[in-house]
C-alpha atoms as a PDB file:
ATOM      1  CA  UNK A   1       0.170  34.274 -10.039  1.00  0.00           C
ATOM      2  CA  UNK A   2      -0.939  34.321 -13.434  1.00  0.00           C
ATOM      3  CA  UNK A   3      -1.095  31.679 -15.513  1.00  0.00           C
ATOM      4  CA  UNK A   4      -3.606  30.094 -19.021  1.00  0.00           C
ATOM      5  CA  UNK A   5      -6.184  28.717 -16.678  1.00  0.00           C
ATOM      6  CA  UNK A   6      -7.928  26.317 -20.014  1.00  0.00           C
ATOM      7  CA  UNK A   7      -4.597  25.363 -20.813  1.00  0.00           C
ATOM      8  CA  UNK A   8      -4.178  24.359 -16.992  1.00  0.00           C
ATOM      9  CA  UNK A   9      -7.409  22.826 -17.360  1.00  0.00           C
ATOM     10  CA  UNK A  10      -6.825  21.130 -20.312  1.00  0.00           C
ATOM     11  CA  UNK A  11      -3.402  19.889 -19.211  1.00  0.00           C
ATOM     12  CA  UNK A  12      -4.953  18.166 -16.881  1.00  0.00           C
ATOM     13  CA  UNK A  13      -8.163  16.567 -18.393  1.00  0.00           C
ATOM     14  CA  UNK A  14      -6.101  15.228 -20.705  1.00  0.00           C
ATOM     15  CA  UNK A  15      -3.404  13.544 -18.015  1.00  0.00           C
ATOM     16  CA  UNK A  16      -6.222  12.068 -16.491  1.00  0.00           C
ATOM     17  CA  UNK A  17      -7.661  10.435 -19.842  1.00  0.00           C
ATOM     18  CA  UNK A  18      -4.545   8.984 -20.829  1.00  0.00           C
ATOM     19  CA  UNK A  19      -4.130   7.660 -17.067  1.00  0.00           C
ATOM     20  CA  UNK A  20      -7.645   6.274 -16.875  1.00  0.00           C
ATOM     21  CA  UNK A  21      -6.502   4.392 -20.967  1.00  0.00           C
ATOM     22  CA  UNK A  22      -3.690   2.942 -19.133  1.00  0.00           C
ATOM     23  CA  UNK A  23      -5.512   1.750 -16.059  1.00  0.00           C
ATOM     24  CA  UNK A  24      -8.046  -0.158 -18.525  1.00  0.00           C
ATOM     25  CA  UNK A  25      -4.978  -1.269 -20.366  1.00  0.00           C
ATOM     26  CA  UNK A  26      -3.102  -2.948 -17.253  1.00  0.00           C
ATOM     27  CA  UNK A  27      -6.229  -4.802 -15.971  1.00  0.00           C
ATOM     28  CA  UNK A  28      -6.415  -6.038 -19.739  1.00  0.00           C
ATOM     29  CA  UNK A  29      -2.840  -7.360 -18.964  1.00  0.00           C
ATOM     30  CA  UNK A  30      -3.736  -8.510 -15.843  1.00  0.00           C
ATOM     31  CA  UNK A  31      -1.758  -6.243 -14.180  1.00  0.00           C
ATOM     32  CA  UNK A  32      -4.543  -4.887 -11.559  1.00  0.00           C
ATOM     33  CA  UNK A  33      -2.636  -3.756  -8.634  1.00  0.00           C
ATOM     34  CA  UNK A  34      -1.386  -1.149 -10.883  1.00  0.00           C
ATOM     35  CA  UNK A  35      -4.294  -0.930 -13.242  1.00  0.00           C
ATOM     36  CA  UNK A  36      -6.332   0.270  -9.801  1.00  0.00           C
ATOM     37  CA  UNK A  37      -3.255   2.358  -8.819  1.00  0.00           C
ATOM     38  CA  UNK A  38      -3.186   4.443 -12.368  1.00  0.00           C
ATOM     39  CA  UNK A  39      -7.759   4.642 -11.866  1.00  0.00           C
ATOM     40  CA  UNK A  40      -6.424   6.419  -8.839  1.00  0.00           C
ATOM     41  CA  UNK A  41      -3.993   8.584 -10.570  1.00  0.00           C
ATOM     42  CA  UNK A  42      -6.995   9.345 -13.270  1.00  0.00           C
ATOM     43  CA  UNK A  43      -9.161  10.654 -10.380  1.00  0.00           C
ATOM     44  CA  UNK A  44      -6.612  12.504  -8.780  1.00  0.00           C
ATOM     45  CA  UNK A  45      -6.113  14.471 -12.431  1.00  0.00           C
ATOM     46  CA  UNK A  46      -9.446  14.898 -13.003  1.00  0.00           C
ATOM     47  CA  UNK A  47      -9.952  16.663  -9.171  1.00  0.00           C
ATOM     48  CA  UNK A  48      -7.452  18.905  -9.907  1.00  0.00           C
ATOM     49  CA  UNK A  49      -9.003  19.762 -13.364  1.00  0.00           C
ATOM     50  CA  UNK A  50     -12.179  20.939 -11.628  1.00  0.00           C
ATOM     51  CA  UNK A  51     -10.080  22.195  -8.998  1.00  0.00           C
ATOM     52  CA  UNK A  52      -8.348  24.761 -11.236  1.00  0.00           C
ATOM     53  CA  UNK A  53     -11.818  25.491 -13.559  1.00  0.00           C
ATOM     54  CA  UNK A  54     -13.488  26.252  -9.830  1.00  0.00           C
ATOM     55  CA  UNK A  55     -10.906  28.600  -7.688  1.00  0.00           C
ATOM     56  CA  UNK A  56      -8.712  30.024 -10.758  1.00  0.00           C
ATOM     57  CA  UNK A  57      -5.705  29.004  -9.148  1.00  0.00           C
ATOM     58  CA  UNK A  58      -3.136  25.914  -9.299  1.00  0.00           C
ATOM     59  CA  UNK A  59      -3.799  22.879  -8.101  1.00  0.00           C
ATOM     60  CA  UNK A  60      -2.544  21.842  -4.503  1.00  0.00           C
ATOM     61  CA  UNK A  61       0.596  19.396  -4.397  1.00  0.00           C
ATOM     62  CA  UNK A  62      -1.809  16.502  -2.698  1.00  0.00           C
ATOM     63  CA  UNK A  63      -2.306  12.921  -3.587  1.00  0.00           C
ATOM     64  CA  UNK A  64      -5.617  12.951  -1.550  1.00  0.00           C
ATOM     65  CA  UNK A  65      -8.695  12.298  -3.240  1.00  0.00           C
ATOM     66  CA  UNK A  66     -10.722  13.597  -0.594  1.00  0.00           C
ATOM     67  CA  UNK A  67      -8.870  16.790   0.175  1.00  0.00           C
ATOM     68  CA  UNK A  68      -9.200  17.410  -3.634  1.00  0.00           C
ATOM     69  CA  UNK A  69     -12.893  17.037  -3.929  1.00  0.00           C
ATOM     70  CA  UNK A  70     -13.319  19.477  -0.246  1.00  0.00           C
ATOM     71  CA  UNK A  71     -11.060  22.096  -2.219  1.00  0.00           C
ATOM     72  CA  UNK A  72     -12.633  21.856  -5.425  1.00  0.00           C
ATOM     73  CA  UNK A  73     -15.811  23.658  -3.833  1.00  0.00           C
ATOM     74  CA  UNK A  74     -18.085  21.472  -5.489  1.00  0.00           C
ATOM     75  CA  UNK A  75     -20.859  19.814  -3.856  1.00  0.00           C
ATOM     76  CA  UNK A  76     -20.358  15.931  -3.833  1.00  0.00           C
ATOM     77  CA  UNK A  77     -23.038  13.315  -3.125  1.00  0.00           C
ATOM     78  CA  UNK A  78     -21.852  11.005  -0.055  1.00  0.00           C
ATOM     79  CA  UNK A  79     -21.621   8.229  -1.914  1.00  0.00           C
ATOM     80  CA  UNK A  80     -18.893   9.442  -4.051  1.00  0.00           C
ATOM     81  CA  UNK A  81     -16.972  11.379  -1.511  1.00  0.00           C
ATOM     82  CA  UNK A  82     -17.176   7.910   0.142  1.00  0.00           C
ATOM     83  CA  UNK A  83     -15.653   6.411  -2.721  1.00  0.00           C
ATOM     84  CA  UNK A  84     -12.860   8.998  -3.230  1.00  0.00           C
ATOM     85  CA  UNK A  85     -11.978   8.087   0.511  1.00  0.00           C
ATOM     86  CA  UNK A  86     -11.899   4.120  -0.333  1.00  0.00           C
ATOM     87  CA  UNK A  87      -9.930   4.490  -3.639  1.00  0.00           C
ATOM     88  CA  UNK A  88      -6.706   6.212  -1.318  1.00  0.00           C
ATOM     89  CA  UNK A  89      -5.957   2.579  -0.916  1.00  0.00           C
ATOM     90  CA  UNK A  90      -5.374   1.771  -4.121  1.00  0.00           C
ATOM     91  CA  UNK A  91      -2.546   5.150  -4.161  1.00  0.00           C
ATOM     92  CA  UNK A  92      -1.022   4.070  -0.685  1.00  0.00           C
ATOM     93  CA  UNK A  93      -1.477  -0.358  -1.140  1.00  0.00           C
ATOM     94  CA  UNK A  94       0.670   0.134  -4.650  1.00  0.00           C
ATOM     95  CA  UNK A  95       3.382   1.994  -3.496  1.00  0.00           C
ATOM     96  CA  UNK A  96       5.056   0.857  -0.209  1.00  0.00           C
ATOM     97  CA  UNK A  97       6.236  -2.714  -0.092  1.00  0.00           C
ATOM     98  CA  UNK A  98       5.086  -4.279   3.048  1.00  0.00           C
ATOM     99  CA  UNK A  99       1.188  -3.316   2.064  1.00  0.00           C
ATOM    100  CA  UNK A 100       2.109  -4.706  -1.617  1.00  0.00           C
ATOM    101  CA  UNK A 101       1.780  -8.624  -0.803  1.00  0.00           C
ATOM    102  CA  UNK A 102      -1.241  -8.254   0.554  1.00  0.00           C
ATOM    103  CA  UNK A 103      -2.901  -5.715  -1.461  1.00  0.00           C
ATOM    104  CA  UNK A 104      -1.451  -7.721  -4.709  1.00  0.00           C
ATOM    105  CA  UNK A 105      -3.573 -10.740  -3.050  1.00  0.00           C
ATOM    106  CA  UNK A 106      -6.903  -8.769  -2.469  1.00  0.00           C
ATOM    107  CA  UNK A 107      -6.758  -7.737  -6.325  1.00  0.00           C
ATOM    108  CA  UNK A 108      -8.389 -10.601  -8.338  1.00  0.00           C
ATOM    109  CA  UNK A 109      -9.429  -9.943 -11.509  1.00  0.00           C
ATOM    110  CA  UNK A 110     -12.922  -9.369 -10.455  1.00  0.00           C
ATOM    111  CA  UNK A 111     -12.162  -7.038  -7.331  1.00  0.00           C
ATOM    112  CA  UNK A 112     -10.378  -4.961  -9.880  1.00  0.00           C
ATOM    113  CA  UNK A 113     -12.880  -4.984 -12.497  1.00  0.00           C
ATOM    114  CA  UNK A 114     -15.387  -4.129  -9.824  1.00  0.00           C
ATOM    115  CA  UNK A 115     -13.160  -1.169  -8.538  1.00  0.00           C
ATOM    116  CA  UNK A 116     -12.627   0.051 -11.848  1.00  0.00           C
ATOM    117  CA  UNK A 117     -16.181   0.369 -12.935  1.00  0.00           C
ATOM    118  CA  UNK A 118     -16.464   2.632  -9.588  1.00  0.00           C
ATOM    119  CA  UNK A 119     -13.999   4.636 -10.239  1.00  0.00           C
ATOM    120  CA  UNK A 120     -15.175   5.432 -13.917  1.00  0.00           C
ATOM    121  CA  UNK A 121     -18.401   6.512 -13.003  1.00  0.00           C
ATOM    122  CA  UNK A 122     -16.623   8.570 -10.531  1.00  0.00           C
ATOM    123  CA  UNK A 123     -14.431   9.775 -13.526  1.00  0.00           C
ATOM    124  CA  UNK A 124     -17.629  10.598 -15.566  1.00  0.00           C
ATOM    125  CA  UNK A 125     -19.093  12.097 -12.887  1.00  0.00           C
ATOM    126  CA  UNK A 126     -16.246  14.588 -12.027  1.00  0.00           C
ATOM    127  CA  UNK A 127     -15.581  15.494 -15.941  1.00  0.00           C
ATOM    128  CA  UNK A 128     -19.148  16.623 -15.702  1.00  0.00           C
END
């Protein structure tokens, strides 16, 4: 298949900035259920950004941070391959409505803000 790998590339980096913008902006608005959900979204971009610079080729139709990152055939430190695992909760807690009540309760503001400092260094990390 051929296809502009930068613009590919570049198509998503800049997904996953704008995503990552928004995240900061809902938790600003105290909307942190979906701020985490969109830090999710951001990191899911991002993977597939390295994803595509790495094996030349699209990026697989997956929502998984952690199937990302194996695919990506970069070498991850534990401790953020442990964090791409953790974040899946925010993708899976946002979006179906039995998990939502409880999920919405576990948010607090500082949960969030905690989360959200994880998964920018993440973020930084990856667009390394």
């Amino acid at each position: 298949m051929n296809f502009d790998i930068e613009k590919t590339i570049q198509y998503w980096v800049e997904g996953a900035d704008y995503d990552f913008s928004v995240a900061q902006s809902l938790y600003e608005k105290e909307k942190y259920p979906y701020a985490l959900f969109f830090g999710h979204l951001a990191l899911e971009k991002i993977l597939k950004a390295v994803y595509v610079k790495n094996r030349k080729k699209h990026a697989p139709f997956t929502h998984s941070l952690p199937q990302l990152a194996e695919k990506t055939g970069l070498k991850f430190p534990k401790n953020i391959l442990t964090k791409l695992s953790e974040f899946m909760e925010f993708y899976f807690q946002s979006r179906y409505p039995d998990e939502q009540k409880l999920f919405h309760k576990k948010c607090t503001k500082k949960y969030t803000l905690e989360q959200l400092k994880e998964i920018e260094r993440v973020f930084k990390w990856l667009k390394k």
